[in-house]
C-alpha atoms as a PDB file:
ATOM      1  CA  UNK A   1       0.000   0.000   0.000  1.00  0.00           C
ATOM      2  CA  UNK A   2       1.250   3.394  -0.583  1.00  0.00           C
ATOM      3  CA  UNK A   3       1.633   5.113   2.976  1.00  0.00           C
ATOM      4  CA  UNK A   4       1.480   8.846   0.977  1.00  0.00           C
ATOM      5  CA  UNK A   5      -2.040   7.755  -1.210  1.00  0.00           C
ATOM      6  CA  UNK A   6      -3.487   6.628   2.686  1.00  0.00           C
ATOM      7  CA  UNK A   7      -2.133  10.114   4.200  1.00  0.00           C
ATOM      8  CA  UNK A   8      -4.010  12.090   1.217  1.00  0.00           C
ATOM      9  CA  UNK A   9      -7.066  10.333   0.808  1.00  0.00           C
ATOM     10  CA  UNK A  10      -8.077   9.724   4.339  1.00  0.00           C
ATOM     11  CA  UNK A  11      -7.990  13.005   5.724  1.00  0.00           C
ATOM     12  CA  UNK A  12     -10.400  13.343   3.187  1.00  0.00           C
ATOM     13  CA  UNK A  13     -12.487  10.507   4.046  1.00  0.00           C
ATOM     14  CA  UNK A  14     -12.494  11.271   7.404  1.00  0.00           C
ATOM     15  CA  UNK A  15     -13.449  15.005   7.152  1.00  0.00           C
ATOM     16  CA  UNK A  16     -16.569  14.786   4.980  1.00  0.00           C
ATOM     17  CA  UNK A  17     -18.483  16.859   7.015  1.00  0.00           C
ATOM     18  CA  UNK A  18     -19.143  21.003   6.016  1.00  0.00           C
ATOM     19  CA  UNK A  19     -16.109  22.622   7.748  1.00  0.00           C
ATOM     20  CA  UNK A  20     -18.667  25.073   9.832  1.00  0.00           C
ATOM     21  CA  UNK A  21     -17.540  26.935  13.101  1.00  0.00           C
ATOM     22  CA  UNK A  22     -20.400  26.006  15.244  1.00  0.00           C
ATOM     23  CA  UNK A  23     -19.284  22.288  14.361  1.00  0.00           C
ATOM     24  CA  UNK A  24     -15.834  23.067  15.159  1.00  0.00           C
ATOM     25  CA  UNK A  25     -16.945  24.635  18.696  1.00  0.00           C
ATOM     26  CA  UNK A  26     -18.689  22.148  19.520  1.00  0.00           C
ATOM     27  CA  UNK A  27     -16.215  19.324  18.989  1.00  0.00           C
ATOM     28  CA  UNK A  28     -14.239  21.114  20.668  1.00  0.00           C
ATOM     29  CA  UNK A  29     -16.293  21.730  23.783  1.00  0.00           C
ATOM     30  CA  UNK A  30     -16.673  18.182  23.964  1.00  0.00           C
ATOM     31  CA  UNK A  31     -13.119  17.794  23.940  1.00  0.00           C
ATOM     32  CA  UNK A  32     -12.102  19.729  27.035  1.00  0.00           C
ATOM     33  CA  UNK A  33     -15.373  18.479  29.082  1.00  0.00           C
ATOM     34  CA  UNK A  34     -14.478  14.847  28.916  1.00  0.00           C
ATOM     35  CA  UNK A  35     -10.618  16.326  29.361  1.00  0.00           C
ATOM     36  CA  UNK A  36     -11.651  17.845  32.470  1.00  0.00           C
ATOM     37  CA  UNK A  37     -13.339  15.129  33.640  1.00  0.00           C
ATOM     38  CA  UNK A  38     -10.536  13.567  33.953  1.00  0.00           C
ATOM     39  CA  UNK A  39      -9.188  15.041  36.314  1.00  0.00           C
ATOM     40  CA  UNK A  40     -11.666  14.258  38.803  1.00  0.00           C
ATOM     41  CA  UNK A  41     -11.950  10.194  37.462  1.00  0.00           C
ATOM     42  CA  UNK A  42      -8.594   9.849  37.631  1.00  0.00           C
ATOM     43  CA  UNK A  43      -8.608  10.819  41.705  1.00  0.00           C
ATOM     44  CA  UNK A  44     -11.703   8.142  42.259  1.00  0.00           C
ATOM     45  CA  UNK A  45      -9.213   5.254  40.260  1.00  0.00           C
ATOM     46  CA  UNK A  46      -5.932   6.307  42.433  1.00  0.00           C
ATOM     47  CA  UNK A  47      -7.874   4.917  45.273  1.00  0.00           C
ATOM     48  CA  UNK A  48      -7.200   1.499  43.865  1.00  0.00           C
ATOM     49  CA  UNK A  49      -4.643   1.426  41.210  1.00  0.00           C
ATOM     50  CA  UNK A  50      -1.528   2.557  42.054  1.00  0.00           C
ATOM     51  CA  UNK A  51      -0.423   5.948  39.239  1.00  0.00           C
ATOM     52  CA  UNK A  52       1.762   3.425  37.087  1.00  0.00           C
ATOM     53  CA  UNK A  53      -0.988   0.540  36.830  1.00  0.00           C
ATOM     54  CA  UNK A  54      -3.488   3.230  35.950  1.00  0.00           C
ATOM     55  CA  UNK A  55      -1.448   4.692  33.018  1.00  0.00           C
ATOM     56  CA  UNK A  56      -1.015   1.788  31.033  1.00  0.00           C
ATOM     57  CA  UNK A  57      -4.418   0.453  31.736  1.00  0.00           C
ATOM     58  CA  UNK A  58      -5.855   3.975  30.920  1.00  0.00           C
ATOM     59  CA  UNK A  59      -4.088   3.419  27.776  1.00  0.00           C
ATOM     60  CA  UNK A  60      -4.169   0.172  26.733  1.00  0.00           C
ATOM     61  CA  UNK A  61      -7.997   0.633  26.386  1.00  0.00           C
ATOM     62  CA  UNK A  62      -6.950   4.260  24.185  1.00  0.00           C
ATOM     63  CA  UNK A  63      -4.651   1.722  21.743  1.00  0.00           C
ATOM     64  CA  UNK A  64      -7.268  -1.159  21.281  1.00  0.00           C
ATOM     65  CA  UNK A  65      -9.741   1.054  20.438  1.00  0.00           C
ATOM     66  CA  UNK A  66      -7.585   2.872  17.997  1.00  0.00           C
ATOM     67  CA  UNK A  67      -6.589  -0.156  16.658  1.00  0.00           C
ATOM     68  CA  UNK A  68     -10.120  -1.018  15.726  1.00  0.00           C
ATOM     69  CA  UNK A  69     -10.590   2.328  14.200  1.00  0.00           C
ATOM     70  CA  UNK A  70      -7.495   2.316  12.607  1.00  0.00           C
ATOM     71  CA  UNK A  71      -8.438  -1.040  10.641  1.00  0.00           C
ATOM     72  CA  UNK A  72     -11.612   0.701   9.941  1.00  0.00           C
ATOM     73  CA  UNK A  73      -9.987   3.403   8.680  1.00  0.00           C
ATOM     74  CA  UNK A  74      -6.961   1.680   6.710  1.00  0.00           C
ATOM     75  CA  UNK A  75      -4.711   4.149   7.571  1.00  0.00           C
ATOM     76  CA  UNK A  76      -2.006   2.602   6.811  1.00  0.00           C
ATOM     77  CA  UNK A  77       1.526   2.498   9.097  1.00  0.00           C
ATOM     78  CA  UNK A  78       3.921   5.656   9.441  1.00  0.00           C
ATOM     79  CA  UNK A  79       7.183   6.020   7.265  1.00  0.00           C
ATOM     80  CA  UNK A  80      10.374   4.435   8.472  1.00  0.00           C
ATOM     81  CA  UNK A  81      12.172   7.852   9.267  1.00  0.00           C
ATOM     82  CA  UNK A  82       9.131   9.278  10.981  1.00  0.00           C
ATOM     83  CA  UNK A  83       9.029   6.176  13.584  1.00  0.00           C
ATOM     84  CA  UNK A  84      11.929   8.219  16.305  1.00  0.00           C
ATOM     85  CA  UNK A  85       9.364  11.171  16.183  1.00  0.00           C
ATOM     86  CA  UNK A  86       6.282   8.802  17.562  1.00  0.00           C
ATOM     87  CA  UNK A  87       8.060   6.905  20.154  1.00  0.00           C
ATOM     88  CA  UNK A  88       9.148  10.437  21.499  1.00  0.00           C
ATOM     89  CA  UNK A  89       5.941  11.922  20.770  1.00  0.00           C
ATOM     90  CA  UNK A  90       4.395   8.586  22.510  1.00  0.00           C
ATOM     91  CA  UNK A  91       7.518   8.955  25.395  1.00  0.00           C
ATOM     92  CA  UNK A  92       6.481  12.426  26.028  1.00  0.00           C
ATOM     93  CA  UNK A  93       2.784  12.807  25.215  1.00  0.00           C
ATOM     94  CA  UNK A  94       1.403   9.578  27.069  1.00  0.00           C
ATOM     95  CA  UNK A  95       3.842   8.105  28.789  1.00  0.00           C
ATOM     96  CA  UNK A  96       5.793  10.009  30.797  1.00  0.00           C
ATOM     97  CA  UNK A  97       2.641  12.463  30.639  1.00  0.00           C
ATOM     98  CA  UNK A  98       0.570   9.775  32.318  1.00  0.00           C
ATOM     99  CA  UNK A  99       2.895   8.865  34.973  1.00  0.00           C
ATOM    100  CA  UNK A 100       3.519  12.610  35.866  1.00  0.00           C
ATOM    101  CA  UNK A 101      -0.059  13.557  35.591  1.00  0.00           C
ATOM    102  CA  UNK A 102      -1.675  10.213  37.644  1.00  0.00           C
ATOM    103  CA  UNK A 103       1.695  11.260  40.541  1.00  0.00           C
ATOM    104  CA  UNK A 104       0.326  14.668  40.631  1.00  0.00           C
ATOM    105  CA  UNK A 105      -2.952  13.357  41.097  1.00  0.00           C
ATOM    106  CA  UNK A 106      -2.782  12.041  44.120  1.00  0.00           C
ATOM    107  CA  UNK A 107      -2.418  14.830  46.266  1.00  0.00           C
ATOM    108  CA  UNK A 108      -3.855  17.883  44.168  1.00  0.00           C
ATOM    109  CA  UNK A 109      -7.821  18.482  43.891  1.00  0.00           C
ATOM    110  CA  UNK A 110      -9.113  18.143  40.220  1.00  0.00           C
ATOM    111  CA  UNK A 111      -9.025  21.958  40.406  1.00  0.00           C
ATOM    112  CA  UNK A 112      -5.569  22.951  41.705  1.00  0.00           C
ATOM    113  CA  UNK A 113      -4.351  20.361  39.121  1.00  0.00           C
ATOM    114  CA  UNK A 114      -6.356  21.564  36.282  1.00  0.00           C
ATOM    115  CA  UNK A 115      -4.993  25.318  36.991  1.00  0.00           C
ATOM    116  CA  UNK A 116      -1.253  24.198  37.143  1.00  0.00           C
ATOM    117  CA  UNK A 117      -1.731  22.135  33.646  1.00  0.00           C
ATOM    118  CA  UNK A 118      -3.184  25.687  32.131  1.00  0.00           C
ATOM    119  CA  UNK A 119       0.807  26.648  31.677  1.00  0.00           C
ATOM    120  CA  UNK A 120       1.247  24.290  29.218  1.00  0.00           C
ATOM    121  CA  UNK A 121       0.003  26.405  26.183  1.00  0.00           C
ATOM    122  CA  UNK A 122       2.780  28.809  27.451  1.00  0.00           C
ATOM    123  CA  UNK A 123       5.201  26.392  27.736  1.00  0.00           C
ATOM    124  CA  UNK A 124       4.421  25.506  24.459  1.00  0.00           C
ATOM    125  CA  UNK A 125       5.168  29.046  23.115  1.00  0.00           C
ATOM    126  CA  UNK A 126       8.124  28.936  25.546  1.00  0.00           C
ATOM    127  CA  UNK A 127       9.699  26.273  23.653  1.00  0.00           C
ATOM    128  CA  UNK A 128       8.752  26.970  20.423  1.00  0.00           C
ATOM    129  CA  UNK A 129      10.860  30.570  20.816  1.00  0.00           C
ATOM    130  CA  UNK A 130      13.975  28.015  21.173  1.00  0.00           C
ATOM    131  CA  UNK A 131      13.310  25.520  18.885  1.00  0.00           C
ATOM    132  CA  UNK A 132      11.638  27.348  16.232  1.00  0.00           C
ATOM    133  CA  UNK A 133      12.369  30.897  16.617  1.00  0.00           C
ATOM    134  CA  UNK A 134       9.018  32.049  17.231  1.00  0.00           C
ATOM    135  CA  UNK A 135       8.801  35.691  18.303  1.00  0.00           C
ATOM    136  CA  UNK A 136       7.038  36.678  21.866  1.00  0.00           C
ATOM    137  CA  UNK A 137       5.592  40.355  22.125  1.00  0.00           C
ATOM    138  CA  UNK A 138       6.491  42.014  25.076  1.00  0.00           C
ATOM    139  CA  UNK A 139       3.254  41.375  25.915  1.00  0.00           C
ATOM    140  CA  UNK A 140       3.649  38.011  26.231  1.00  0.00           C
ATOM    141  CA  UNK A 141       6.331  38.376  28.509  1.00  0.00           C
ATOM    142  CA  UNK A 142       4.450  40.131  30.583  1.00  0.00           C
ATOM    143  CA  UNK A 143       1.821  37.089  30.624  1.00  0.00           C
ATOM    144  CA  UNK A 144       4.854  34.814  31.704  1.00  0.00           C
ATOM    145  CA  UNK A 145       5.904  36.420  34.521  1.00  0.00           C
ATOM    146  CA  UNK A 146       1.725  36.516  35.718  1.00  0.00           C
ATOM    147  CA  UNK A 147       1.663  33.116  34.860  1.00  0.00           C
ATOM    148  CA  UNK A 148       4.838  31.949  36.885  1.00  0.00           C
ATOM    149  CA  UNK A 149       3.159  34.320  39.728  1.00  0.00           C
ATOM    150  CA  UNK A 150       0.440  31.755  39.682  1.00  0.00           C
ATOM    151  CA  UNK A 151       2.440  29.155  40.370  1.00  0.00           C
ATOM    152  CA  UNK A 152       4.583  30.605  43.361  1.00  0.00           C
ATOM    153  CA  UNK A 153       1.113  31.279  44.544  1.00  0.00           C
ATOM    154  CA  UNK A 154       0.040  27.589  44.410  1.00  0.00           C
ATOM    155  CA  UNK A 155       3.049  26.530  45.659  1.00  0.00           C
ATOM    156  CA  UNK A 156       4.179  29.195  48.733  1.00  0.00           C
ATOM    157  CA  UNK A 157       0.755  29.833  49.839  1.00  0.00           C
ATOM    158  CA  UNK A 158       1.595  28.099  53.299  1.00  0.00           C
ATOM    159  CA  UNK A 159       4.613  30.474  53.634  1.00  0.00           C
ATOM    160  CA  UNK A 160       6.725  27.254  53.504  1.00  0.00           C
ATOM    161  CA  UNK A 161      10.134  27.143  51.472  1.00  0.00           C
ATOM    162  CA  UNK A 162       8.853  23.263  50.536  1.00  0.00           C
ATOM    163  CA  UNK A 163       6.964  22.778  47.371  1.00  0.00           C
ATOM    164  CA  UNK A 164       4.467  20.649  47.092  1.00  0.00           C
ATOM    165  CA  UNK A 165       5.201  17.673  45.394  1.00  0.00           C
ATOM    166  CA  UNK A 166       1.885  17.405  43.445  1.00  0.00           C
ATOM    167  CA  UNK A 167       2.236  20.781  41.716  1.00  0.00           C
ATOM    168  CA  UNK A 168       6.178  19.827  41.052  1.00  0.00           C
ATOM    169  CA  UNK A 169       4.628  16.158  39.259  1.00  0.00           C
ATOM    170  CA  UNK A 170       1.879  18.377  37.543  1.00  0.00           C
ATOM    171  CA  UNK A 171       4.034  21.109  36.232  1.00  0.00           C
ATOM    172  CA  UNK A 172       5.785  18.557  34.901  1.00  0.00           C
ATOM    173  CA  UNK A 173       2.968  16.870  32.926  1.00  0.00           C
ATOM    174  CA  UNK A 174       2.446  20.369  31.569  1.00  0.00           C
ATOM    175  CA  UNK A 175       5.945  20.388  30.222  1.00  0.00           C
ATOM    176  CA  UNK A 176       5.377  16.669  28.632  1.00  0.00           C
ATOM    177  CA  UNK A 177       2.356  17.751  26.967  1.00  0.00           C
ATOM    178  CA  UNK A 178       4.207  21.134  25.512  1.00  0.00           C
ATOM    179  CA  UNK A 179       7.028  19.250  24.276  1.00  0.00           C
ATOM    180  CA  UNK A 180       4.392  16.422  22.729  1.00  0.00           C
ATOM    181  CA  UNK A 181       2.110  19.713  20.815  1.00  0.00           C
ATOM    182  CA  UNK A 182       5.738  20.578  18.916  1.00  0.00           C
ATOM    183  CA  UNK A 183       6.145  17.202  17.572  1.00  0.00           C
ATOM    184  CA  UNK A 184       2.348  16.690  16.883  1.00  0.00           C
ATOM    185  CA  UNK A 185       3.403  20.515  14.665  1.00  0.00           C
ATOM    186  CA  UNK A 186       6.174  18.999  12.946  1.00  0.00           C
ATOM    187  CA  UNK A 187       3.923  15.378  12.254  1.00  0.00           C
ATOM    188  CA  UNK A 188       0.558  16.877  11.189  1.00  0.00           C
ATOM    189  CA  UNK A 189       2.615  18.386   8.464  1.00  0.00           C
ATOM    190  CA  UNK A 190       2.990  14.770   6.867  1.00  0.00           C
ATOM    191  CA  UNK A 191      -0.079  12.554   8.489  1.00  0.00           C
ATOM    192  CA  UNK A 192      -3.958  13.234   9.354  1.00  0.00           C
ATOM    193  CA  UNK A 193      -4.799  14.340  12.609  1.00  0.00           C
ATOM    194  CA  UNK A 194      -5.883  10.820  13.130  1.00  0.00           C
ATOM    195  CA  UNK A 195      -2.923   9.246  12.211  1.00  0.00           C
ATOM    196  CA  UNK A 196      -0.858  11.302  14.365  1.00  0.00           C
ATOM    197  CA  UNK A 197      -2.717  10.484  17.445  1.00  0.00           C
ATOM    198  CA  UNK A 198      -3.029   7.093  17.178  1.00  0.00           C
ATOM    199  CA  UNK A 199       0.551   6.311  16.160  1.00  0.00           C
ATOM    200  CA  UNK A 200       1.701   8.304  18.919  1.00  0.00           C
ATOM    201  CA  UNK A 201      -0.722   6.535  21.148  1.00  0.00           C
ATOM    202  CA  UNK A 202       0.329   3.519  19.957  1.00  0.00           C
ATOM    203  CA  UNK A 203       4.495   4.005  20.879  1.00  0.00           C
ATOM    204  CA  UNK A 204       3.670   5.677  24.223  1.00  0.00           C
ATOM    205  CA  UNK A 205       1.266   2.410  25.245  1.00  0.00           C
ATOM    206  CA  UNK A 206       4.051   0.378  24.565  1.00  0.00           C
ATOM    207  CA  UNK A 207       6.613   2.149  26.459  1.00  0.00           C
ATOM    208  CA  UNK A 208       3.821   1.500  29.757  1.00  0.00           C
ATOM    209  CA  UNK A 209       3.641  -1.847  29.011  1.00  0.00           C
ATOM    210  CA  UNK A 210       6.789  -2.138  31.265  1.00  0.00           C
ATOM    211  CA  UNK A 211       3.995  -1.701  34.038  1.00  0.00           C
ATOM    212  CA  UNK A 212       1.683  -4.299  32.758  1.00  0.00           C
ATOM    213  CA  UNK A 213       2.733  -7.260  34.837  1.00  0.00           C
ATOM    214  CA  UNK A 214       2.008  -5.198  37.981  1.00  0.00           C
ATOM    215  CA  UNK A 215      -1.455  -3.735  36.683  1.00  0.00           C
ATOM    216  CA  UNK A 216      -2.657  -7.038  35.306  1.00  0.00           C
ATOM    217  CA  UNK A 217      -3.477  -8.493  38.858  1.00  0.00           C
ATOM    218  CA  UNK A 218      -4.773  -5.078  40.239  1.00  0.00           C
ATOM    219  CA  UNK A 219      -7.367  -4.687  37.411  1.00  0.00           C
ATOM    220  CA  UNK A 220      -8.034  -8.367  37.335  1.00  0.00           C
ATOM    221  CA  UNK A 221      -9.324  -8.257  41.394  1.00  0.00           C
ATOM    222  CA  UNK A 222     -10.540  -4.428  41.237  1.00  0.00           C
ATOM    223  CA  UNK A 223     -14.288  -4.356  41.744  1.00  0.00           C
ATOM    224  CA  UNK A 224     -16.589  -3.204  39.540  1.00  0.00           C
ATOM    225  CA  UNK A 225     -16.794   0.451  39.730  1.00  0.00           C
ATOM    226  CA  UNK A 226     -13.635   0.459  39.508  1.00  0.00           C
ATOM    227  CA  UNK A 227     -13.390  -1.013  36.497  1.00  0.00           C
ATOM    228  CA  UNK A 228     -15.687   1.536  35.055  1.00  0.00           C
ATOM    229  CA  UNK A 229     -14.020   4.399  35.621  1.00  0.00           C
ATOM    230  CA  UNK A 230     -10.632   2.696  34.038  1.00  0.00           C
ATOM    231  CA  UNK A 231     -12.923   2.362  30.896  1.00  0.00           C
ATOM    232  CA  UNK A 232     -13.830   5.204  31.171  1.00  0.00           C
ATOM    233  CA  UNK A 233     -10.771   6.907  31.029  1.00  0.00           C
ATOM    234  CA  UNK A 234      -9.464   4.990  28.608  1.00  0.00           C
ATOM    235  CA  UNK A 235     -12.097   5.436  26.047  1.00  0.00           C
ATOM    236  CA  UNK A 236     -13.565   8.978  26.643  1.00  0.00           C
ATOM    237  CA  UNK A 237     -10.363  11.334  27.959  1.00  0.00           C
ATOM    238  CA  UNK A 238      -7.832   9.424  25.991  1.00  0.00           C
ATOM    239  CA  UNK A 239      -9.043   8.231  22.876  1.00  0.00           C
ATOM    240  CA  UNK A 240     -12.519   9.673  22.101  1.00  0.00           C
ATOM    241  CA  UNK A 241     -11.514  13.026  23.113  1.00  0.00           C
ATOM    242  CA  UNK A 242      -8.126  13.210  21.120  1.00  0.00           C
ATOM    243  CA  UNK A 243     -10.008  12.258  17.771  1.00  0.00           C
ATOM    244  CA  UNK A 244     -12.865  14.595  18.726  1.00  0.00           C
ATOM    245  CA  UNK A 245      -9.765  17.630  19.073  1.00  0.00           C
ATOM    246  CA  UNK A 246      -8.012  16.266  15.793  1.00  0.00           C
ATOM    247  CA  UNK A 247     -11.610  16.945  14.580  1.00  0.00           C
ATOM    248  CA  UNK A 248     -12.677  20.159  15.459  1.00  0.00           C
ATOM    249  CA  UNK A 249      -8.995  21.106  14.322  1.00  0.00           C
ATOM    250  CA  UNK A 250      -9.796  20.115  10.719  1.00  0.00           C
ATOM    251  CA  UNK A 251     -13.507  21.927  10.808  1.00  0.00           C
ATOM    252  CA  UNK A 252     -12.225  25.016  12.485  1.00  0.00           C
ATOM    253  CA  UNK A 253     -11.198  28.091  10.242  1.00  0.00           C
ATOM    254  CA  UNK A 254      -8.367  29.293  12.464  1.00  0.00           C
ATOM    255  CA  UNK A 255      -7.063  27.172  15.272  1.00  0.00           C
ATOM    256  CA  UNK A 256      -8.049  29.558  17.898  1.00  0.00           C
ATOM    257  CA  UNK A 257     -11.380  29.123  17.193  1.00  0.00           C
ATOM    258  CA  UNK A 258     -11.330  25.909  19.153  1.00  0.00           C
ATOM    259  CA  UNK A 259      -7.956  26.234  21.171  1.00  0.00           C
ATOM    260  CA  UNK A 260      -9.533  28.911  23.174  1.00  0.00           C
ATOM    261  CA  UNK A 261     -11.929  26.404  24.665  1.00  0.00           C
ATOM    262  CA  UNK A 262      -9.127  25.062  26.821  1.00  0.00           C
ATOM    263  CA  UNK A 263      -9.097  27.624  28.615  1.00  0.00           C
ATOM    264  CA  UNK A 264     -12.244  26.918  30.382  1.00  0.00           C
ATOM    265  CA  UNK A 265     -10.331  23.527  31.316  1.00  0.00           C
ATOM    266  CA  UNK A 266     -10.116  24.289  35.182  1.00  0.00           C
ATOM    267  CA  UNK A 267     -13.331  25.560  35.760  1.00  0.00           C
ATOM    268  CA  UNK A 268     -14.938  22.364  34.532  1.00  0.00           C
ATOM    269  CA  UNK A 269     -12.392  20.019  36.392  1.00  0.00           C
ATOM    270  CA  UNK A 270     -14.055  22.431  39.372  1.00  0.00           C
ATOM    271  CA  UNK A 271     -17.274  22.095  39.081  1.00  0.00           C
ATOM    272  CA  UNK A 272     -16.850  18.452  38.192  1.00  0.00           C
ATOM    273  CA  UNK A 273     -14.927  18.281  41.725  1.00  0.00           C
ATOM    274  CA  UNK A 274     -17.481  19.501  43.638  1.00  0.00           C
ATOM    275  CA  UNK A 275     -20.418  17.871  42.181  1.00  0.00           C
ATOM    276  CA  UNK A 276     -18.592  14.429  42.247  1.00  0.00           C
ATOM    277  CA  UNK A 277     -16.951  14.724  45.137  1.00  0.00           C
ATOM    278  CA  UNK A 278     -17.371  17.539  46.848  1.00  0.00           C
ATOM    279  CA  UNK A 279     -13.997  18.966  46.455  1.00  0.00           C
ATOM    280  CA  UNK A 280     -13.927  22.735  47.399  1.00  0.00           C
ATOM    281  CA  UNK A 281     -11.568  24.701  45.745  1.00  0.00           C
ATOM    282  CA  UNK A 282      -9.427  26.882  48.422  1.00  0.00           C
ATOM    283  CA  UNK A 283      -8.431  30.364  48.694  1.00  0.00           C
ATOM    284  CA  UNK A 284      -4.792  29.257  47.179  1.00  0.00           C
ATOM    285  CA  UNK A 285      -6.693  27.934  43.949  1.00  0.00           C
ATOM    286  CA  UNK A 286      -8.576  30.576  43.981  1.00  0.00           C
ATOM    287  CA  UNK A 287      -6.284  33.259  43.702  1.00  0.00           C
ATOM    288  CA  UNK A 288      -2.708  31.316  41.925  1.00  0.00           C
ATOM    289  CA  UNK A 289      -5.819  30.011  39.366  1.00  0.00           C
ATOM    290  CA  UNK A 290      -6.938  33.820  38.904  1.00  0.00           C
ATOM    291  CA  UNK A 291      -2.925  35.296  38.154  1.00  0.00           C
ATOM    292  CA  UNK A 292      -2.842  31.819  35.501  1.00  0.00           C
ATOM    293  CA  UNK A 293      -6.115  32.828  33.646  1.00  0.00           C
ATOM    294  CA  UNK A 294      -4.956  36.560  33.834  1.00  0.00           C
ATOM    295  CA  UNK A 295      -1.428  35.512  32.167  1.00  0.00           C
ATOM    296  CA  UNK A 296      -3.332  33.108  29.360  1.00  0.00           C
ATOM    297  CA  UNK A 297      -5.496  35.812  28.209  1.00  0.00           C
ATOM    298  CA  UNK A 298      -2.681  38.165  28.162  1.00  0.00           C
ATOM    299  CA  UNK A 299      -0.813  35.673  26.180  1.00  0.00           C
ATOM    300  CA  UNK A 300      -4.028  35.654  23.957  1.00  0.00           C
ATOM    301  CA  UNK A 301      -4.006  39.530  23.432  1.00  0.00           C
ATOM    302  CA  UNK A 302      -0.928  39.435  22.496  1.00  0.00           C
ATOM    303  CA  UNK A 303      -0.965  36.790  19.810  1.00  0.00           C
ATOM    304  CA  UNK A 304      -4.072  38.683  18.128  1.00  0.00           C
ATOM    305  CA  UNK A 305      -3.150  42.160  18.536  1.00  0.00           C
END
């Protein structure tokens, strides 16, 4: 089969639907509610699975089920030279991502963790200034240093020198998932949105499979609710909501049509947190979240100005 026919034609396929807005918004409001969500699922399955079990079980489901798609699909396997880029956009994206984000987890509320992953768009930019020589307004500067404000907020709030070591795991998920949006840039250049996700699904589920031995006896004794709320990670955050992004990114006429939704992140992993269970944010949240959303619409000014 040739790999470049499958990366023209399914795109194609795959995107027969009018490329509206409203579409596009609400794909992508879809997106960050069941993203959100799982912030506050992911809490309710750390009180059983231990953060390593849960990330390759979480994404074991993701791979099966894009394996089934995939077949349905025929889309085909990646070049040769592009194969380094997936397992690092699999090490980075999923992987280490999920170990980082399921550690962090574990002693952050769904909304102090959802606030601290909000940097990531400006790590993002952060990085791309380095790697790509993209140019930052003064502006955006400015945003930084409110952003970073944020975080000494969240972290010194006590008045103690010690960090918490759930914001320190977070904030590093939020750099995993920064460095995994540059190589998803440099990949959607050559694959569908589709393909890009589930390849790089695909290499970061088999660098987690070194924690399969120790997962397969906790999910094979964990009771039933439990084992709901693994499938539903697995299939609604991970998969489902990935192709719903990689959707609303192909309908969308600019990409800030829809990447502005993710800003509204937090204060759905927040309300989802109360109403499931009854998680209050506190004053800390409160006001380190409030300097973060500050800095990320500042940031936004500044890249439309």
């Amino acid at each position: 089969m040739n790999f470049r026919r499958v990366c023209i034609v399914h795109p194609r396929k795959w995107g027969k639907m009018p490329k509206t807005k409203n579409q596009a918004q609400l794909y992508a409001f879809v997106t960050v509610l069941l993203w959100a969500s799982a912030f506050v699922f992911t809490k309710i399955a750390l009180d059983y699975f231990t953060a390593e079990a849960l990330g390759v079980l979480r994404y074991v489901i993701a791979s099966l089920l894009f394996a089934a798609i995939g077949l349905f699909q025929k889309i085909g396997f990646p070049g040769k030279k592009d194969l380094p880029k997936f397992l690092l956009a699999g090490l980075s994206g999923f992987a280490l991502y999920m170990i980082t984000f399921n550690q962090a987890s574990k002693s952050l509320t769904a909304a102090t963790g959802s606030v601290v992953i909000a940097s990531a768009p400006i790590l993002t930019a952060l990085f791309a200034r380095v790697l790509f020589k993209e140019k930052i307004r003064a502006l955006g500067w400015l945003a930084i240093l409110i952003e970073f404000a944020g975080i000494l907020v969240l972290t010194l709030w006590n008045g103690s020198l010690s960090v918490n070591a759930g914001i320190v795991w977070m904030f590093g998920a939020a750099v995993c998932i920064s460095g995994y949006n540059l190589l998803q840039r440099v990949l959607l250049k050559e694959y569908s949105p589709l393909q890009a996700t589930a390849y790089s699904v695909f290499a970061g589920t088999l660098f987690l499979l070194f924690y399969l031995p120790g997962a397969a006896p906790q999910f094979g004794n964990a009771p039933l609710r439990q084992l709901l709320v693994i499938g539903f990670l697995g299939v609604f955050p991970s998969a489902l909501a990935y192709m719903l992004w990689a959707k609303a990114l192909q309908l969308a006429e600019k990409t800030s049509d829809v990447t502005n939704f993710m800003f509204i992140t937090p204060l759905l992993a927040a309300l989802m947190g109360f109403l499931i269970m009854g998680e209050v944010p506190t004053l800390s949240t409160c006001a380190g979240g409030l300097l973060i959303f500050m800095g990320l619409l500042l940031y936004k000014k500044s890249n439309t100005d």
